[in-house]
Protein backbone atom coordinates (compact mmCIF):
# COMPACT_ATOMS: atom_id res chain seq x y z
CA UNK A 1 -267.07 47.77 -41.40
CA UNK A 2 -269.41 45.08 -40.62
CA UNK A 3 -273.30 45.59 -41.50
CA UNK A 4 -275.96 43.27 -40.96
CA UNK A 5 -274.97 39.73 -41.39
CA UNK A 6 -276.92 36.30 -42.16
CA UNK A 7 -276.12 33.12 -41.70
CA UNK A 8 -279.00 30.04 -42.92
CA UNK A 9 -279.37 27.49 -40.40
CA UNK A 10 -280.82 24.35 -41.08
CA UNK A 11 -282.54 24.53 -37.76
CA UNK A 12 -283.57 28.35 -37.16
CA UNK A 13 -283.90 29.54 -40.59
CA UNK A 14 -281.62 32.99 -41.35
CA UNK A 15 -280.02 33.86 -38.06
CA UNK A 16 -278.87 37.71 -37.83
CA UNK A 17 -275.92 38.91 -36.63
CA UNK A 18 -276.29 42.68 -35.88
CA UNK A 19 -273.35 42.75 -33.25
CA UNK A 20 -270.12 43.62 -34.62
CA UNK A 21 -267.99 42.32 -31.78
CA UNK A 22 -269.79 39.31 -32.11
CA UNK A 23 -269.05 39.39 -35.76
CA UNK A 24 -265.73 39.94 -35.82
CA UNK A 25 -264.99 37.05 -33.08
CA UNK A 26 -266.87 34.73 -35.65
CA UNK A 27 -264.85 35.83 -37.94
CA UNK A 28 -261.58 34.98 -36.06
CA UNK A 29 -259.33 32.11 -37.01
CA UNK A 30 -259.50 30.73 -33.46
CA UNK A 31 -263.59 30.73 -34.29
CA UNK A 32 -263.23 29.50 -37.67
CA UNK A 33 -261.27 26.61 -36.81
CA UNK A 34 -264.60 25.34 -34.88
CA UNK A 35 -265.77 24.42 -38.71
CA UNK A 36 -263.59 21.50 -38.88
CA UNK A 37 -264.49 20.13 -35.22
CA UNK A 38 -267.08 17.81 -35.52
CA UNK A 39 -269.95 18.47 -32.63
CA UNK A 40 -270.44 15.27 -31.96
CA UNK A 41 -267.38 12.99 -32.40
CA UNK A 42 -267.26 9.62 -33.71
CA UNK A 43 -271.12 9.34 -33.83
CA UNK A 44 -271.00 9.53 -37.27
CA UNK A 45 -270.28 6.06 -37.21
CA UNK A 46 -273.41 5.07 -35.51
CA UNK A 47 -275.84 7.97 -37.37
CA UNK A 48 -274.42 9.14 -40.71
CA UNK A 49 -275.68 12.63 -40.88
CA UNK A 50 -274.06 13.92 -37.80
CA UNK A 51 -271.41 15.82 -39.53
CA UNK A 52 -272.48 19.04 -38.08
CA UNK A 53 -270.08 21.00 -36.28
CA UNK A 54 -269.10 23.19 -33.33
CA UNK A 55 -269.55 26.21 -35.60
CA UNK A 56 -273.04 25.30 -36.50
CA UNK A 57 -273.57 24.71 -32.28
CA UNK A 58 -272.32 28.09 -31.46
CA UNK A 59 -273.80 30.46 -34.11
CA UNK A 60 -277.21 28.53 -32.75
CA UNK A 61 -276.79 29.29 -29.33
CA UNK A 62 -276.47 32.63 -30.20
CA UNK A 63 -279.68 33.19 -32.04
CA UNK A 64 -281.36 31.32 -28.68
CA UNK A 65 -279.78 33.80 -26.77
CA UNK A 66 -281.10 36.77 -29.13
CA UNK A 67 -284.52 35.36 -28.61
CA UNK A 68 -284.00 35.09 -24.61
CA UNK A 69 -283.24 38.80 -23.88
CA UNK A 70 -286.13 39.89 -26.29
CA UNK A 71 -288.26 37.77 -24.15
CA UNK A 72 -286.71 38.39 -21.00
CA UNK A 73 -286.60 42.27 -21.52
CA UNK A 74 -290.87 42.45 -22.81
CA UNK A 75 -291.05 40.74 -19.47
CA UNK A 76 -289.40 43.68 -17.55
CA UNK A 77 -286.38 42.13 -16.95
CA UNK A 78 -283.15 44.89 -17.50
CA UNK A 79 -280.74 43.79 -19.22
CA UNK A 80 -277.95 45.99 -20.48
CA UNK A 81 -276.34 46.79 -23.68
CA UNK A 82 -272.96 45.68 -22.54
CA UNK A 83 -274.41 42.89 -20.53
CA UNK A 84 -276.24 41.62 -24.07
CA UNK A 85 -273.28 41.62 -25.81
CA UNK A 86 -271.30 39.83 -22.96
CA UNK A 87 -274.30 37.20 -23.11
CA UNK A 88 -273.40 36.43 -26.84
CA UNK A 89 -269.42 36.50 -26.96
CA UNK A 90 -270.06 34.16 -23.78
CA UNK A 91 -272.19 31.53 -25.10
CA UNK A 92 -270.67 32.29 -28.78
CA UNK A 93 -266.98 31.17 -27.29
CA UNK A 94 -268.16 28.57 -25.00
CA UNK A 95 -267.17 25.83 -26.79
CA UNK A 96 -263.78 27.18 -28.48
CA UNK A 97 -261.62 25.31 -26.40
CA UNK A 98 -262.66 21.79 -27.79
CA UNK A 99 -259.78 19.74 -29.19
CA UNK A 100 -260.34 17.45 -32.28
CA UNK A 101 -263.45 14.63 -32.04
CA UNK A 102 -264.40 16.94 -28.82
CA UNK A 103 -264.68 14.91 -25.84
CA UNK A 104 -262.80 11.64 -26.91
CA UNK A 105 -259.47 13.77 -27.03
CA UNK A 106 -259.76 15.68 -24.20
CA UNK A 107 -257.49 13.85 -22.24
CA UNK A 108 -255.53 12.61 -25.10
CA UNK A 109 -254.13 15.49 -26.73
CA UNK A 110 -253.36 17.35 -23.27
CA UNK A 111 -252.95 15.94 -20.23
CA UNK A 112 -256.31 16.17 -17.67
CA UNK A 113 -256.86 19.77 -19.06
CA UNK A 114 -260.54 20.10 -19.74
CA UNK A 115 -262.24 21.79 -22.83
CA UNK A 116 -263.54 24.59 -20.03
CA UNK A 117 -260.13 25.41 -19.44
CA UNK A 118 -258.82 25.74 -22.52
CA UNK A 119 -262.12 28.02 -23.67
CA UNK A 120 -261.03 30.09 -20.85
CA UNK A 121 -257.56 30.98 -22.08
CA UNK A 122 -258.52 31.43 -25.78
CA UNK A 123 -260.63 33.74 -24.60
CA UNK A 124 -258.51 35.41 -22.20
CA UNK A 125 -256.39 35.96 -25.30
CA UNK A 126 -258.88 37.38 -27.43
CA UNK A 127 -259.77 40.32 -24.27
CA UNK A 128 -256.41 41.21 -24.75
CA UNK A 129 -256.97 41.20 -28.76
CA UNK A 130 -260.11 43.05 -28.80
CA UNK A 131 -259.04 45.51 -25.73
CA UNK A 132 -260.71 44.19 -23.19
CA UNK A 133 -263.78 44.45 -24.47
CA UNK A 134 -264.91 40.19 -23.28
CA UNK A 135 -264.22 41.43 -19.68
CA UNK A 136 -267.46 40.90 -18.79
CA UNK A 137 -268.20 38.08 -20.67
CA UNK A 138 -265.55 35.95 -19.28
CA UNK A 139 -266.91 36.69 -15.61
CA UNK A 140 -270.20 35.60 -17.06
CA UNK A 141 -268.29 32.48 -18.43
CA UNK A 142 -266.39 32.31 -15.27
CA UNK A 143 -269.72 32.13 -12.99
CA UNK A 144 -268.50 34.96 -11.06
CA UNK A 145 -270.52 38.17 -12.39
CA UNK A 146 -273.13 38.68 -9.43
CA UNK A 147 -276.68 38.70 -11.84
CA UNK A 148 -276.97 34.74 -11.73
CA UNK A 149 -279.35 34.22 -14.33
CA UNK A 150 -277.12 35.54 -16.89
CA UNK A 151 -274.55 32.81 -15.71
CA UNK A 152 -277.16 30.12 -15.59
CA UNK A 153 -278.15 31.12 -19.46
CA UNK A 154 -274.64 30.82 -20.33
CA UNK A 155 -273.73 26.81 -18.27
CA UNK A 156 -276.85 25.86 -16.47
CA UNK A 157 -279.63 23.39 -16.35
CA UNK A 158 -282.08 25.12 -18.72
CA UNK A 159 -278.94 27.28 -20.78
CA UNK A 160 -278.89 28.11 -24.48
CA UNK A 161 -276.15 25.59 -24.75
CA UNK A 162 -278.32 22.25 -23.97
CA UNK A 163 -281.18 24.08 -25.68
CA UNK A 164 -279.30 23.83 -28.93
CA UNK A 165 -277.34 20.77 -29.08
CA UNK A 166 -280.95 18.89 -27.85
CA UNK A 167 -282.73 19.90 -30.77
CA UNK A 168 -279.15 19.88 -33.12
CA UNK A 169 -278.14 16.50 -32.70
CA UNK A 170 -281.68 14.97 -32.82
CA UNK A 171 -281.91 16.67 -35.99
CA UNK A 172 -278.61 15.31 -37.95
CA UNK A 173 -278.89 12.09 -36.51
CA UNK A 174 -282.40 11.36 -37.41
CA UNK A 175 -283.42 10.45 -33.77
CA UNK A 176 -286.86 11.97 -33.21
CA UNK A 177 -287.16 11.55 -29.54
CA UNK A 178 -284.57 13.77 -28.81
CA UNK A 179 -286.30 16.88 -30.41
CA UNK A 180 -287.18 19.65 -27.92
CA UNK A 181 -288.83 22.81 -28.53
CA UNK A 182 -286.33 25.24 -27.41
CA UNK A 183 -288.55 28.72 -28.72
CA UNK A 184 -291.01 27.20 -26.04
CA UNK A 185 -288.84 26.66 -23.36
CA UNK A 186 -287.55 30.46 -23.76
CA UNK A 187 -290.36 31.84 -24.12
CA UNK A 188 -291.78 30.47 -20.29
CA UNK A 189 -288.41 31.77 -18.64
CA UNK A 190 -288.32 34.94 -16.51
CA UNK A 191 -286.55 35.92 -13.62
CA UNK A 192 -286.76 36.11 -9.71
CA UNK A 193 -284.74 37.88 -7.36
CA UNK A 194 -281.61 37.60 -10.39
CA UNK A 195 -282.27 33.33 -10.80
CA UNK A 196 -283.59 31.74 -13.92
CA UNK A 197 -287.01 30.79 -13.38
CA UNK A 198 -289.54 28.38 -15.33
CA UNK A 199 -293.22 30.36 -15.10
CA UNK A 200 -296.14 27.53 -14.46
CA UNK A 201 -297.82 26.56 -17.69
CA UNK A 202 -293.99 26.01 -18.98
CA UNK A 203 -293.63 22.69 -16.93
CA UNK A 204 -294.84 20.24 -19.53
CA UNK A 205 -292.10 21.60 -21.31
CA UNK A 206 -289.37 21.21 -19.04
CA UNK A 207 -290.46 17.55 -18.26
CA UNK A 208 -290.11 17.16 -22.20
CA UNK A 209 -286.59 18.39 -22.21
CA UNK A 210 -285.16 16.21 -19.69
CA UNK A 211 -286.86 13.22 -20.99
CA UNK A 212 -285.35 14.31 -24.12
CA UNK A 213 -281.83 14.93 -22.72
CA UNK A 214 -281.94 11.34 -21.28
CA UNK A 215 -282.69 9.47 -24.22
CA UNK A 216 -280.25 11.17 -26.05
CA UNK A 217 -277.23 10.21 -23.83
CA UNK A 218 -278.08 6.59 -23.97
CA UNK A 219 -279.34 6.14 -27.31
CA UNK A 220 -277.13 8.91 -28.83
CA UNK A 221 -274.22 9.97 -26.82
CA UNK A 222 -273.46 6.77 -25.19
CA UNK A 223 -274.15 4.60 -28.02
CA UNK A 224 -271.83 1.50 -27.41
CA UNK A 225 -270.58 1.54 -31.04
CA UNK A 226 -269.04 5.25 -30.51
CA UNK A 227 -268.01 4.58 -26.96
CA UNK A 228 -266.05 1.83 -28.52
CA UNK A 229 -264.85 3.88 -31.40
CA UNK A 230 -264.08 7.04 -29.12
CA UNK A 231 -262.41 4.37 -26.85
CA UNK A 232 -259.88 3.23 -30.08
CA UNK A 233 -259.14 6.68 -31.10
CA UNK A 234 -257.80 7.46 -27.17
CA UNK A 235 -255.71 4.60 -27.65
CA UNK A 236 -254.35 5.16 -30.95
CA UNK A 237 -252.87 8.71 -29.75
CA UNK A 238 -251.84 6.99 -26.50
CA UNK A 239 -249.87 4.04 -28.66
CA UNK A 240 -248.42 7.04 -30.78
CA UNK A 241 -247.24 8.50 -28.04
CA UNK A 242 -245.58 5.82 -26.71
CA UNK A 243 -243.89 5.17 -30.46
CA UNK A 244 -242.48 8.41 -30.63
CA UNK A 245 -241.36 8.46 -27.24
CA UNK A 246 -239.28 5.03 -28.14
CA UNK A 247 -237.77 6.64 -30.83
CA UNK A 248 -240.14 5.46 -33.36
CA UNK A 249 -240.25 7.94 -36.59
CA UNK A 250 -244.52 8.84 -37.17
CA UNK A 251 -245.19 10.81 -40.22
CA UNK A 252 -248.25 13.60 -38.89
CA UNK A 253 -249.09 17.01 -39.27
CA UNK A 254 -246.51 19.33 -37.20
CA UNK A 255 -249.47 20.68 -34.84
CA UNK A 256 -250.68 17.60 -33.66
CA UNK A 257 -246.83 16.09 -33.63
CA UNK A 258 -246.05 19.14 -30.83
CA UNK A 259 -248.88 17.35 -28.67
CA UNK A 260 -247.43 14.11 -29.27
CA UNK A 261 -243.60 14.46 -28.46
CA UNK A 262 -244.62 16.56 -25.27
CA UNK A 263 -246.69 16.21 -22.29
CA UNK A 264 -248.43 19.67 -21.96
CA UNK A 265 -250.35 20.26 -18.57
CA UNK A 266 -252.32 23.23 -17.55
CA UNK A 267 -249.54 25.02 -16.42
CA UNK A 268 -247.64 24.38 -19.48
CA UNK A 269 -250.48 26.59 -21.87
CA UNK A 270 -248.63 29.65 -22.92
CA UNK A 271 -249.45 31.62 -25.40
CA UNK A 272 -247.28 29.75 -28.42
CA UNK A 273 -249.13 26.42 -27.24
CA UNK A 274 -252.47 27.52 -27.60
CA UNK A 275 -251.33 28.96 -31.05
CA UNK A 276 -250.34 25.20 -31.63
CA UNK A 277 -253.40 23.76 -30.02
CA UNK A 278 -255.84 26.65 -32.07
CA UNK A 279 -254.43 24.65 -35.35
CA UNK A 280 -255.49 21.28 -34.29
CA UNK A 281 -258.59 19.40 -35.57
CA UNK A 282 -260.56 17.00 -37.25
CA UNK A 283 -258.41 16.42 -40.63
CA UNK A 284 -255.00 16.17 -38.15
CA UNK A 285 -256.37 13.06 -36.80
CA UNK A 286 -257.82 11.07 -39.97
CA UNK A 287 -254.98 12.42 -42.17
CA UNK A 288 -253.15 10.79 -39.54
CA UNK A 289 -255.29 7.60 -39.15
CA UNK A 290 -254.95 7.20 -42.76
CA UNK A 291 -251.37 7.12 -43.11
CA UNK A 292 -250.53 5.08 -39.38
CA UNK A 293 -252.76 2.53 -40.84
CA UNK A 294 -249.72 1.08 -42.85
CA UNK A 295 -247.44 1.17 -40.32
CA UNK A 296 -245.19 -1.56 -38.84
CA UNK A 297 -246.34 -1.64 -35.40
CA UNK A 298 -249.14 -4.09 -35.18
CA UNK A 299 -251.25 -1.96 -32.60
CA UNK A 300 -250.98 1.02 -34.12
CA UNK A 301 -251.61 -0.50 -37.90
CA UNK A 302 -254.31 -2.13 -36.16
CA UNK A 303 -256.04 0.38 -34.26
CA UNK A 304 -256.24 2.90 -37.39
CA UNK A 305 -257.62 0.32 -39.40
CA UNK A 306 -260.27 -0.50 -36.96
CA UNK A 307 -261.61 3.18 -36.90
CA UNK A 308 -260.81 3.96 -40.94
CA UNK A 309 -263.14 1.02 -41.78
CA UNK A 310 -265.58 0.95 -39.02
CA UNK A 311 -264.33 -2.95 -38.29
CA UNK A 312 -264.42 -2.16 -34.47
CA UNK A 313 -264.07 -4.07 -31.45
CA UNK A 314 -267.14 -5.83 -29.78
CA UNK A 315 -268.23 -4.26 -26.70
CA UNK A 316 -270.79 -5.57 -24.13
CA UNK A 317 -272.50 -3.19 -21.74
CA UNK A 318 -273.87 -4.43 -18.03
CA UNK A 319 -275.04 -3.30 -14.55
CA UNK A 320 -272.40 -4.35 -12.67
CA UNK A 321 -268.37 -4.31 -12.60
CA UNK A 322 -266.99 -6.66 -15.05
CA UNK A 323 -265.14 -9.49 -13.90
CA UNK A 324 -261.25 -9.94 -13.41
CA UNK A 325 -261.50 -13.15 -15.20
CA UNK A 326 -263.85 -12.40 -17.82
CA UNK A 327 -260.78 -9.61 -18.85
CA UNK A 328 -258.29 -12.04 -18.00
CA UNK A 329 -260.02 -14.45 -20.27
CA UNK A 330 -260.08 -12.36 -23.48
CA UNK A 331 -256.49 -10.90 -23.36
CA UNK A 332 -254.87 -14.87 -23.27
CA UNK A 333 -256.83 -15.32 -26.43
CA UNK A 334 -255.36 -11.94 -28.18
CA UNK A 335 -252.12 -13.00 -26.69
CA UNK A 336 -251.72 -16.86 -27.95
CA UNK A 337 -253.88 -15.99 -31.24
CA UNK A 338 -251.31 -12.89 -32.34
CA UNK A 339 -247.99 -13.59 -30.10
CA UNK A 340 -247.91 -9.96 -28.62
CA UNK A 341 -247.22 -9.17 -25.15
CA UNK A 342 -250.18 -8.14 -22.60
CA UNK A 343 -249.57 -4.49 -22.44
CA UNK A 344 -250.05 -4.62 -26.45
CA UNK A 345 -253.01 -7.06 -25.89
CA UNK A 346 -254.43 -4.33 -23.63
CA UNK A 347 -254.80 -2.54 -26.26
CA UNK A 348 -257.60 -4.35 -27.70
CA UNK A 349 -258.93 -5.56 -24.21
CA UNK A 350 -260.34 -3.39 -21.80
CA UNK A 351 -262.79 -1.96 -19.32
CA UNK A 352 -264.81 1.28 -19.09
CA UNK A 353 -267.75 2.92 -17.31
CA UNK A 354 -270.57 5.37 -18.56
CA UNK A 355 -272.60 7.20 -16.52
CA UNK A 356 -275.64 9.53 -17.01
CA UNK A 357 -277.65 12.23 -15.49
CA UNK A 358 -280.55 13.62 -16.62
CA UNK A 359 -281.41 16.26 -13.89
CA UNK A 360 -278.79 17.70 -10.86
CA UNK A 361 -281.08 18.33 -8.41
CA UNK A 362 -279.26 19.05 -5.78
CA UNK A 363 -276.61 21.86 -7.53
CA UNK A 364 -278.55 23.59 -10.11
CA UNK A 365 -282.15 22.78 -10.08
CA UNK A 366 -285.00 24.00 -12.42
CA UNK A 367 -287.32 26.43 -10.13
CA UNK A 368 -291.14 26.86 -11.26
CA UNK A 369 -292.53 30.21 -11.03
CA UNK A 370 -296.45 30.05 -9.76
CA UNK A 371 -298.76 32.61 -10.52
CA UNK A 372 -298.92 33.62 -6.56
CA UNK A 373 -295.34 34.01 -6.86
CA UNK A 374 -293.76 31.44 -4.68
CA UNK A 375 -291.11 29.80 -6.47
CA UNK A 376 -290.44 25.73 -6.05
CA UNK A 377 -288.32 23.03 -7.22
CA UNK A 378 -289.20 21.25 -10.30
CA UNK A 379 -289.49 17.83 -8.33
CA UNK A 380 -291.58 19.10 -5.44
CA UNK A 381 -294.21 20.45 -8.60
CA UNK A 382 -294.53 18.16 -11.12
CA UNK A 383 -297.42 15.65 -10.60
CA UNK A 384 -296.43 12.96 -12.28
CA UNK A 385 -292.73 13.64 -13.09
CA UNK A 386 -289.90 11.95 -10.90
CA UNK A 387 -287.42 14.54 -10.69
CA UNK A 388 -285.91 12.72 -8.06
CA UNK A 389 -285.34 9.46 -10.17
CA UNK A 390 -283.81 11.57 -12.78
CA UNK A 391 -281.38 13.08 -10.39
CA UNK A 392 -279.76 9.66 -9.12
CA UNK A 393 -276.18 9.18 -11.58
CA UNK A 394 -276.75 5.44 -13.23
CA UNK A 395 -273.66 4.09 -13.64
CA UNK A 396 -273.28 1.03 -16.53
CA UNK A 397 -269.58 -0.66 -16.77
CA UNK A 398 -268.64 -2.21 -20.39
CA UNK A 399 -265.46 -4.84 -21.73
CA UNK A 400 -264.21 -4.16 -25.25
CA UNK A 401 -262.39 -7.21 -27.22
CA UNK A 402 -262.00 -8.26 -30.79
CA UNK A 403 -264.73 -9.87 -32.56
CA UNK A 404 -262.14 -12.25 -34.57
CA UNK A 405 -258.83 -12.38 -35.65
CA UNK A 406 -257.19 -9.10 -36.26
C-alpha cells in the first residue's frame, strides 16, 4: 500500500520515508496526536515562533537516524535490516508518551509516571497491533538489546534525539547560539567494540554541541518567564483537582476530566486509560483555561487568567535557598490584600529549583576515537575544553509572587 513518502521539513529539506512500518506507525492516531503537542511547552510565551511540535521532533530524528546507518554502514559497521528498522520505530516513538505542554504536566495529569513510561506502554500496545513486529525496537528503547551503540543512538549523550531538538528549537525560537550542526556530528561517529564513538577531527564539534546544549537550557529551557508559566499551569490542574474533588461542577473536555476526578498511578495504566490518555493534548488544556477563567473560585479564575493573557507572576532566580521569611513575607501580603486563606495564597507564592547539566561524565560519556585507535574520554582529550566543569549539576532556587494586585 504505502510507496515512497515525503514529508518537507523546515530544517532538513524533503525527508523520505521508504519504510512502511515506519509509515504506517506515523500514520497511527496514537502518532498523529503528537501534532497537537507542542515540543516545547509554554515557551511560546517567552519566543513566539516555537509552535513546533512533537511530530515535527520525531519525523526529524528519523531522517538523522537515516543519515547515521548510511554513515555508519560505508564505515563497515553491520547493521541489519531488522535492526534499521528497529532503530527508526525506536527513535520515531520515543517521545509518544508525552502528555499535553510535555514536561510541565508530567506530574500533573498522572501521578509521578514519567513520559518514558508511558512511551513504553503505547508502544507495547502497538507490538501487539502490528504483530510483534517493534520487538526489537522496544529492547532498543528499553536499553536492554546487547549492541550498545544502537541504544546510545536511540537515549544517549550524542543520540539523534538531542541532535534534533538542539538544532529544532534554536531554529523556531530565533536563538542562534543554540544551532548545532548535527550532519557533522554524524558524520564523525563510528563504532568500537559495539560503543558509540566520536573519531578525532570530530571534537571541535562535540565541544560545540555541549556548549550549545547549555545555553539552551538556561536561556531557552529554563527561561524564568516559562518556568513561571509552566509553574501556573501545574497549579491550575492541581486547584482543579482539588475543585472537583470538593464537589465543585468544572465544565472540560471528557478526556482530560477522567485525569482529573481520578488519581491514576503506574499501576493503574490499562489499556482503556491509555486510550483516554492517547486523546489528551494541547487544545484540552487552553479550551479549558479559556472557559475556568470565568469561574467563581478566585484561584482558579485567577490562575487561567494569568496564563491566557501572559499577566504572570514575578519570579526572582538566585544561588542559594530562598529564605523562610522572604516566603513568609509575600504570602501575608496576598493574604491581607485579597482575604484568602494561606493554602489559597500558596497558590500564588512559592518556591522552586532548576538545575542543569550539560555533560554526564560519569554515566554516559562521549569517547574520542584517535587515529592509533585508543579510545578516551572527551574530558581527558580536549585541550582547552572543561568537560569536567560541564559535568558538575548547578543548581539555582527561585520565589514566585504577584507583581500587584490580582
Amino acid at each position: 500500500m504505502n510507496k515512497l513518502k515525503i514529508f518537507n521539513d523546515p530544517i532538513y529539506g524533503f525527508i523520505t520515508i521508504q519504510n512502511s512500518l515506519v509509515f504506517d506507525l506515523i500514520q497511527h492516531k496514537y502518532f498523529q496526536r503528537l501534532r497537537r503537542i507542542t515540543q516545547m511547552g509554554m515557551s511560546y510565551m517567552v519566543y513566539p515562533g516555537a509552535h513546533h511540535t512533537r511530530f515535527h521532533h520525531a519525523i526529524g530524528c528519523v531522517y538523522l537516524m537515516q543519515k547515521t546507518i548510511e554513515i555508519l554502514r560505508f564505515k563497515g559497521v553491520t547493521i541489519s535490516e531488522e535492526e534499521e528498522t528497529a532503530l527508526y520505530v525506536a527513535i520515531l516513538l520515543h517521545d509518544i508518551g508525552h502528555g499535553p505542554f510535555s514536561h510541565a504536566m508530567e506530574h500533573s495529569i498522572v501521578n509521578n509516571v514519567s513520559h518514558e513510561h508511558i512511551s513504553m506502554l503505547f508502544m507495547e500496545r502497538l507490538n501487539e497491533e502490528f504483530n510483534s513486529s517493534l520487538t526489537l525496537a522496544i529492547n532498543i528503547f528499553k536499553g536492554t538489546y546487547p549492541r550498545k551503540f544502537m541504544c546510545q543512538l536511540v537515549s544517549g549523550q550524542l543520540d539523534m534525539d538531542r541532535a534534533d531538538y538542539l538544532k529544532r528549537d534554536s531554529f523556531y525560537t530565533g536563538v542562534a547560539e543554540g544551532n548545532i550542526n548535527s550532519e557533522r556530528l554524524i558524520t564523525m561517529l563510528n563504532v568500537v567494540n559495539d560503543l558509540l564513538v566520536v573519531e578525532e577531527k570530530g571534537i571541535y564539534s562535540v565541544e560545540k554541541f555541549l556548549n550549545a546544549r547549555r545555553f539552551m537550557y538556561w536561556q531557552v529551557y529554563l527561561h524564568k518567564t516559562s518556568i513561571v508559566a509552566e509553574q501556573l499551569l501545574i497549579r491550575v490542574l492541581k486547584r482543579a483537582k482539588e475543585l472537583i474533588h470538593s464537589g465543585v461542577i468544572l465544565q472540560t473536555s471528557k478526556p482530560l476530566d477522567y485525569f482529573l476526578r481520578h488519581d491514576i498511578s503506574l499501576h493503574d495504566f490499562n489499556g482503556e486509560v491509555l486510550d483516554i490518555f492517547s486523546e489528551l493534548d494541547d487544545f484540552d488544556i487552553i479550551s479549558s483555561l479559556k472557559t475556568w477563567q470565568h469561574h467563581d473560585d478566585f484561584v482558579l479564575s485567577n490562575l487561567c487568567e494569568m496564563i491566557l493573557n501572559r499577566n504572570l507572576l514575578k519570579i526572582k532566580i538566585k544561588n542559594k535557598k530562598i529564605k523562610a521569611q522572604d516566603i513568609e513575607c509575600h504570602l501575608d501580603s496576598v493574604i491581607k490584600k485579597h482575604q484568602i486563606t494561606k493554602e489559597e495564597a500558596s497558590y500564588f507564592v512559592f518556591t522552586g529549583h532548576i538545575s542543569n547539566q550539560a555533560y554526564m561524565l560519569k554515566t554516559q560519556g562521549i569517547n574520542i576515537l584517535h587515529k592509533s585507535g585508543k579510545v578516551e574520554d572527551l574530558s581527558k582529550v580536549s585541550d582547552q575544553f572543561n568537560a569536567k566543569a560541564l559535568s558538575k549539576p548547578v543548581t539555582k532556587y527561585y520565589i514566585c509572587f504577584p507583581k500587584e494586585k490580582l
